[in-house]
PDB file of N, CA and C in Angstrom:
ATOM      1  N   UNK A   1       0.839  -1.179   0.000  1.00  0.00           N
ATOM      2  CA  UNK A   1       0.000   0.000   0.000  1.00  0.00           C
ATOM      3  C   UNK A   1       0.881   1.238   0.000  1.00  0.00           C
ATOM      4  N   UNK A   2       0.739   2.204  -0.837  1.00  0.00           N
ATOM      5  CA  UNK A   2       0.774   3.368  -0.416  1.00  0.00           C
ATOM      6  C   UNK A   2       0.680   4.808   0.478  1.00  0.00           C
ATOM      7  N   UNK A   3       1.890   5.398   0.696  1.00  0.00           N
ATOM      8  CA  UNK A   3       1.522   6.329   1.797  1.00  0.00           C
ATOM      9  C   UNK A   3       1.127   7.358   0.905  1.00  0.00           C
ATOM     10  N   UNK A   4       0.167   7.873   1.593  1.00  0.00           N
ATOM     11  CA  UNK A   4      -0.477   9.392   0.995  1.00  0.00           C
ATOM     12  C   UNK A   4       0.271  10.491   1.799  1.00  0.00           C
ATOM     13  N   UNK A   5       0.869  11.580   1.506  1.00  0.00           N
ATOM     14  CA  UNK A   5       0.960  12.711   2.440  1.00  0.00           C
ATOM     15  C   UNK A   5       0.130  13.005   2.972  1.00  0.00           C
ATOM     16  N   UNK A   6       0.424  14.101   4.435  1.00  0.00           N
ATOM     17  CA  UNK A   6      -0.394  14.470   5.067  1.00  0.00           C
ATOM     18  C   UNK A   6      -0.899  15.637   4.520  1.00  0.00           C
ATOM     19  N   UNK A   7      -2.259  15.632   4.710  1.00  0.00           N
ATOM     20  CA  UNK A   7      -3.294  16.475   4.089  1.00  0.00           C
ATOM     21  C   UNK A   7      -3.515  16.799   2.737  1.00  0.00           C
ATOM     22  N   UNK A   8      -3.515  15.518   2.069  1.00  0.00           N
ATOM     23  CA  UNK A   8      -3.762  15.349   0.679  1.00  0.00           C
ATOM     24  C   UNK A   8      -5.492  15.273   0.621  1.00  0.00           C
ATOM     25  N   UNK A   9      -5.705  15.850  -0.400  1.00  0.00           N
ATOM     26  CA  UNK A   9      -6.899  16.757  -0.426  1.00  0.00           C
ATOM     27  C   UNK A   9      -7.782  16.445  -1.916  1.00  0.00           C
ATOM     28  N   UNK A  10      -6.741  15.641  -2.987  1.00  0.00           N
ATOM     29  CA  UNK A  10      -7.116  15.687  -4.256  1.00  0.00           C
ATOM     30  C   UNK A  10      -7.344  14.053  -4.329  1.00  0.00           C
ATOM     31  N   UNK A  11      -8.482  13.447  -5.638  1.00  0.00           N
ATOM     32  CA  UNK A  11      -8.391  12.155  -5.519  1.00  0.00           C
ATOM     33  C   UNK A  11      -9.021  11.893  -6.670  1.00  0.00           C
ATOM     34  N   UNK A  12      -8.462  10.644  -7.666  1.00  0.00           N
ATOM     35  CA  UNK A  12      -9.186  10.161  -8.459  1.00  0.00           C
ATOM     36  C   UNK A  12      -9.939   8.621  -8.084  1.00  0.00           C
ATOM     37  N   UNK A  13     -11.465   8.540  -8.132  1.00  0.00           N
ATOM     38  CA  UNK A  13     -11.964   7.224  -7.454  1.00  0.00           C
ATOM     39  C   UNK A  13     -12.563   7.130  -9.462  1.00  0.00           C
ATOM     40  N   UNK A  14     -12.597   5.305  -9.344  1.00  0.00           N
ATOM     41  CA  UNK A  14     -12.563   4.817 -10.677  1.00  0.00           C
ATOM     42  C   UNK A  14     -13.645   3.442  -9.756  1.00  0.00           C
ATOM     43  N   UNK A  15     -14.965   3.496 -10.128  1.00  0.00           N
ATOM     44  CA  UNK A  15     -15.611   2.152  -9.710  1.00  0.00           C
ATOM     45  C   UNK A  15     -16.571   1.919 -10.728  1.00  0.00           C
ATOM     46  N   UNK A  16     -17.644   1.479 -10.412  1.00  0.00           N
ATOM     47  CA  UNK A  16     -19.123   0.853 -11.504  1.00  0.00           C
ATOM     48  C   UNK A  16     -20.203   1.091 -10.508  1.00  0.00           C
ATOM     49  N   UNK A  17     -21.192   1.468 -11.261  1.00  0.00           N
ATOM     50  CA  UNK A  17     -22.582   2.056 -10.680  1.00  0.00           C
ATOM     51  C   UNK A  17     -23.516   0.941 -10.026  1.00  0.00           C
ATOM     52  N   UNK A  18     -24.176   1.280 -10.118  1.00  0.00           N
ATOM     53  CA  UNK A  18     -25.424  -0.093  -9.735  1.00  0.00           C
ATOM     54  C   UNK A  18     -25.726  -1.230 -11.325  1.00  0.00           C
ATOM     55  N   UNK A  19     -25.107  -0.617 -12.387  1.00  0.00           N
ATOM     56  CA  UNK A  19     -25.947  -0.964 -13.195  1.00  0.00           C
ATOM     57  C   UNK A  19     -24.779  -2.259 -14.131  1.00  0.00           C
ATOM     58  N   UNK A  20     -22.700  -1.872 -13.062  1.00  0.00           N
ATOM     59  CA  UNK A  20     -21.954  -2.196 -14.110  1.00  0.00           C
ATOM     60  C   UNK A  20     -21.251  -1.545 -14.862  1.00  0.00           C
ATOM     61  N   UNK A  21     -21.752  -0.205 -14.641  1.00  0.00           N
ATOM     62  CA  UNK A  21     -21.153   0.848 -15.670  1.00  0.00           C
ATOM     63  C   UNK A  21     -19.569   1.417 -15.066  1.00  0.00           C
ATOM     64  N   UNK A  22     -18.801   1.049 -16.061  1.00  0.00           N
ATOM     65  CA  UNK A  22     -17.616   2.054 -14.616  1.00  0.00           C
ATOM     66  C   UNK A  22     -17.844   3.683 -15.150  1.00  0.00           C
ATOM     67  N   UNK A  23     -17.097   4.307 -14.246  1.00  0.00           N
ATOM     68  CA  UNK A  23     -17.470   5.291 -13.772  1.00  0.00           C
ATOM     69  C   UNK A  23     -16.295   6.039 -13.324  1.00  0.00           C
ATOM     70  N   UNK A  24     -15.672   7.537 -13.579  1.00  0.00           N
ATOM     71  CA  UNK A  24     -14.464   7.992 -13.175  1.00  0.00           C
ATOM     72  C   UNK A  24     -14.580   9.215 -13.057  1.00  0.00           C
ATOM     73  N   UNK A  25     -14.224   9.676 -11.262  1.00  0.00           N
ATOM     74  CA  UNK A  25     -14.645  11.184 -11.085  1.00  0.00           C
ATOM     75  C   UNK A  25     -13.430  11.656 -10.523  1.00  0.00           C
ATOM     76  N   UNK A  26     -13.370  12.769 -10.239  1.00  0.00           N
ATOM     77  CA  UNK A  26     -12.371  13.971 -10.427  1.00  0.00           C
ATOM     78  C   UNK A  26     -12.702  14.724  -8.742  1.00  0.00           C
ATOM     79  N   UNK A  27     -12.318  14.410  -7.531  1.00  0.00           N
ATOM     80  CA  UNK A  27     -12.471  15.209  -6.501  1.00  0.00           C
ATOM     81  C   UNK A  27     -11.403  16.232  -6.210  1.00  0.00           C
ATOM     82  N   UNK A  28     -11.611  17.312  -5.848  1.00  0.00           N
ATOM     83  CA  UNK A  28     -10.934  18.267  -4.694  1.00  0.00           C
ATOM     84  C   UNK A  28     -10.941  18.509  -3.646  1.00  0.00           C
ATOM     85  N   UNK A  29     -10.178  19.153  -2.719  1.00  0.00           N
ATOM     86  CA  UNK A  29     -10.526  19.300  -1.608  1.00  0.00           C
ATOM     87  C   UNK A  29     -11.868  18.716  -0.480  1.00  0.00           C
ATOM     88  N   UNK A  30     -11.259  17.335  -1.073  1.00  0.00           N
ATOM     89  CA  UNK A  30     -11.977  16.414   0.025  1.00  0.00           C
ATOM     90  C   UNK A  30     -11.359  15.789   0.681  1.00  0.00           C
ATOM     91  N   UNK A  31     -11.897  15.091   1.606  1.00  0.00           N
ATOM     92  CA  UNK A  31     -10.960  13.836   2.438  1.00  0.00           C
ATOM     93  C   UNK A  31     -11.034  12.700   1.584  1.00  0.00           C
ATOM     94  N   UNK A  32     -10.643  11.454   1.916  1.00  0.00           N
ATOM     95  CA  UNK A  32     -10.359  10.413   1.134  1.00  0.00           C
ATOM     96  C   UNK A  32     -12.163  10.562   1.649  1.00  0.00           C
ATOM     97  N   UNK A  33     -12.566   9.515   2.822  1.00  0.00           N
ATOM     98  CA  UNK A  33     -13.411   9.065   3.253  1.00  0.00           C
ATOM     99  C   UNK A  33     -14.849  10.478   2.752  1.00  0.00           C
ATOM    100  N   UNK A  34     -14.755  11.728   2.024  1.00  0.00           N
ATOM    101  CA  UNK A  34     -15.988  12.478   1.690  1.00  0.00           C
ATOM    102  C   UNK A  34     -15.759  12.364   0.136  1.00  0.00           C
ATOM    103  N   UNK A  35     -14.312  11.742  -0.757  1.00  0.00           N
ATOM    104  CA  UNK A  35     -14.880  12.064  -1.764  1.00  0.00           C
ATOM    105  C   UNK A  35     -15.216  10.611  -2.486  1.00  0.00           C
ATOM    106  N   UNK A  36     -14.909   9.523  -1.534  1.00  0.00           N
ATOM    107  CA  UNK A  36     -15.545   7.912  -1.268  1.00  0.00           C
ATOM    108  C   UNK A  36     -17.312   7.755  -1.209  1.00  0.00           C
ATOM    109  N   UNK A  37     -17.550   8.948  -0.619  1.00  0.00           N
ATOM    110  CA  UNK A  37     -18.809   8.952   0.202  1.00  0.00           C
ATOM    111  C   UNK A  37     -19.633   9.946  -0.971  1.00  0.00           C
ATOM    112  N   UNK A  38     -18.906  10.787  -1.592  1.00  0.00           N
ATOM    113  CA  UNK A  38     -19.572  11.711  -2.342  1.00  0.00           C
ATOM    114  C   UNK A  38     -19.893  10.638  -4.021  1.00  0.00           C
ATOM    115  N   UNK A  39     -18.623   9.712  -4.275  1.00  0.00           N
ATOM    116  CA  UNK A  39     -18.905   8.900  -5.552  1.00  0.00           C
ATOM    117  C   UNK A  39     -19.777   8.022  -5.618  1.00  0.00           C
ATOM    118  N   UNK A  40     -20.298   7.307  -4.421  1.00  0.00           N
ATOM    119  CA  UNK A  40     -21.311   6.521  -3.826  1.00  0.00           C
ATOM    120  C   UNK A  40     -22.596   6.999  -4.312  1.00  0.00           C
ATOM    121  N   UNK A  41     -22.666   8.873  -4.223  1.00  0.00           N
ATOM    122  CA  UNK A  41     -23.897   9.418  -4.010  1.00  0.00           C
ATOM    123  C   UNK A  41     -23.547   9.862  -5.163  1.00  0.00           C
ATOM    124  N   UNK A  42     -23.045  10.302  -6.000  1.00  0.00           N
ATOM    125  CA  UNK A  42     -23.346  10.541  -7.540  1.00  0.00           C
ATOM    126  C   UNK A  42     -23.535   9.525  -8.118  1.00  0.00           C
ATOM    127  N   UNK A  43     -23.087   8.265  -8.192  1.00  0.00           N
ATOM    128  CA  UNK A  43     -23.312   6.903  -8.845  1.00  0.00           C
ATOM    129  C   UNK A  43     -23.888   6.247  -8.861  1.00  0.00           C
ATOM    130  N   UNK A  44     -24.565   6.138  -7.085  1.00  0.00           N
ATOM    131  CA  UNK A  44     -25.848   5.250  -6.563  1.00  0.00           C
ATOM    132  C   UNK A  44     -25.033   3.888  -7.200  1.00  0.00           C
ATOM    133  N   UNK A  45     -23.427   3.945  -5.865  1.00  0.00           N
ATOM    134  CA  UNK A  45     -22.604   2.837  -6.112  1.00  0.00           C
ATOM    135  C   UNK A  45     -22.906   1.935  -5.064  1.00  0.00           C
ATOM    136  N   UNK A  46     -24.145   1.582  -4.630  1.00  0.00           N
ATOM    137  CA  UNK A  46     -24.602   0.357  -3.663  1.00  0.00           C
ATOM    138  C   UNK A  46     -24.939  -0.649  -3.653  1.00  0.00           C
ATOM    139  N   UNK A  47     -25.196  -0.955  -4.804  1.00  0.00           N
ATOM    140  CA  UNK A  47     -26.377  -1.897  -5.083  1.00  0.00           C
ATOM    141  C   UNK A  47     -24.940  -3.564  -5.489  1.00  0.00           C
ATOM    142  N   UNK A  48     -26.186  -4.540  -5.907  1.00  0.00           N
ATOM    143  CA  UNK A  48     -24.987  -5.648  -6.111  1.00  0.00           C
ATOM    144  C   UNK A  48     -24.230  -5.253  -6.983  1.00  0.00           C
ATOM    145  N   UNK A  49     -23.826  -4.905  -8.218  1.00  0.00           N
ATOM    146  CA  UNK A  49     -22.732  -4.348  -9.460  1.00  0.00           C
ATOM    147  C   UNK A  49     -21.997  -3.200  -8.635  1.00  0.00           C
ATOM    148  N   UNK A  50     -22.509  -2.655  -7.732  1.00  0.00           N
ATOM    149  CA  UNK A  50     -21.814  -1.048  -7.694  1.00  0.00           C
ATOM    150  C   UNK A  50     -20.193  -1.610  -6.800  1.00  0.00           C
ATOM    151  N   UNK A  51     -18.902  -0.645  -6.943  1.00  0.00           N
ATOM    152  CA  UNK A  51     -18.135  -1.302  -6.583  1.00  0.00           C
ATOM    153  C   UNK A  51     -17.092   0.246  -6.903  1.00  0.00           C
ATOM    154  N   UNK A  52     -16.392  -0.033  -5.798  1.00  0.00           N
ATOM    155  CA  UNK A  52     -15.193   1.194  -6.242  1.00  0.00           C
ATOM    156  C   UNK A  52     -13.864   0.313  -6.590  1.00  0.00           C
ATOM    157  N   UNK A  53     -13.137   0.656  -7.393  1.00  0.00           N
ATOM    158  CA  UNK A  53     -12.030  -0.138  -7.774  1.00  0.00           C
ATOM    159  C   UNK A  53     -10.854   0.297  -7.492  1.00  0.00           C
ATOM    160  N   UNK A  54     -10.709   1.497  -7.665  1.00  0.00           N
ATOM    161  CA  UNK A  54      -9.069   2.455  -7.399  1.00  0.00           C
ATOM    162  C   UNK A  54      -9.716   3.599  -6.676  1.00  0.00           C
ATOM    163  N   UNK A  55      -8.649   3.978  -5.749  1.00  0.00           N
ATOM    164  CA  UNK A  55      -9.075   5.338  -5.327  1.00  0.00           C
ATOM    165  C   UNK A  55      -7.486   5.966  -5.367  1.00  0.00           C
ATOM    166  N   UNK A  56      -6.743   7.067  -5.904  1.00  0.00           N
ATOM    167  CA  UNK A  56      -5.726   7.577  -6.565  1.00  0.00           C
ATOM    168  C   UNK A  56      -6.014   8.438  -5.474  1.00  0.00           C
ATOM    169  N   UNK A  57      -4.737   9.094  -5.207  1.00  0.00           N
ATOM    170  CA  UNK A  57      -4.639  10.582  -5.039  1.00  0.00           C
ATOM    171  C   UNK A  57      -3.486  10.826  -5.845  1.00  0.00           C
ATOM    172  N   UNK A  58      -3.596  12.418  -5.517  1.00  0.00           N
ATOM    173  CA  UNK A  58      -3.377  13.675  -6.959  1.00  0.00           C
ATOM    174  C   UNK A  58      -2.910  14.852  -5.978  1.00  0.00           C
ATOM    175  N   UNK A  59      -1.527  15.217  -6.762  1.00  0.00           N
ATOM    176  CA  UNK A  59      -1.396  16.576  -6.393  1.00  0.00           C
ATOM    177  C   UNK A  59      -2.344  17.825  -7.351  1.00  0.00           C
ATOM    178  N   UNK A  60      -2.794  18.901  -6.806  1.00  0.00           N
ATOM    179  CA  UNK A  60      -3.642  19.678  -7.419  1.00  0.00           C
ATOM    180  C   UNK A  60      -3.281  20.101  -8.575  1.00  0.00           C
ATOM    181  N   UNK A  61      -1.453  19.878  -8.747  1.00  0.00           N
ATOM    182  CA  UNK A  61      -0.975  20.463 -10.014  1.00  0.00           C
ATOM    183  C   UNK A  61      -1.102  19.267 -11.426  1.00  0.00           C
ATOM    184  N   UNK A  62      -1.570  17.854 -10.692  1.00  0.00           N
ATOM    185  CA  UNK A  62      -1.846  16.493 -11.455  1.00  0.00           C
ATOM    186  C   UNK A  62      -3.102  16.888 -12.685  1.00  0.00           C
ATOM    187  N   UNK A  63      -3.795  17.319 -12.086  1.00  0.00           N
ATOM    188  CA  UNK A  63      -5.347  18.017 -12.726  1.00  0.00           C
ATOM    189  C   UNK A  63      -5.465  18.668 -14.108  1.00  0.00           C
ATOM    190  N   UNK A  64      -6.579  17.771 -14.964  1.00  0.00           N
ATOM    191  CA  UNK A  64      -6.140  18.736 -16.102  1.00  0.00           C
ATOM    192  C   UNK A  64      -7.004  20.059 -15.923  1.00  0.00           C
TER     193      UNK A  64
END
């Protein structure tokens, strides 16, 4: 596993929706655990298919 620095803030999460679909979003200034919690709730990643696969972090200068 990877160490993250302290107070890393940026993150790329890569999972599949409810439906199977993957899915790849772009957070800022979140915590790991709000922008986990925020892809869940844009994706409606709960259900049996839904699934997070990678969760990346990013320096802010990583960003296109």
């Amino acid at each position: 596993m990877q160490t993250v620095p302290r107070g890393h803030d940026c993150w790329i999460i890569i999972g599949k929706d409810d439906n199977g679909i993957q899915k790849e979003a772009h957070f800022l200034h979140y915590t790991r655990r709000e922008a986990i919690q925020r892809f869940r709730e844009m994706y409606n990643c709960i259900g049996k298919h839904g699934v997070i696969l990678s969760v990346i972090p990013k320096f802010k200068w990583d960003f296109p």
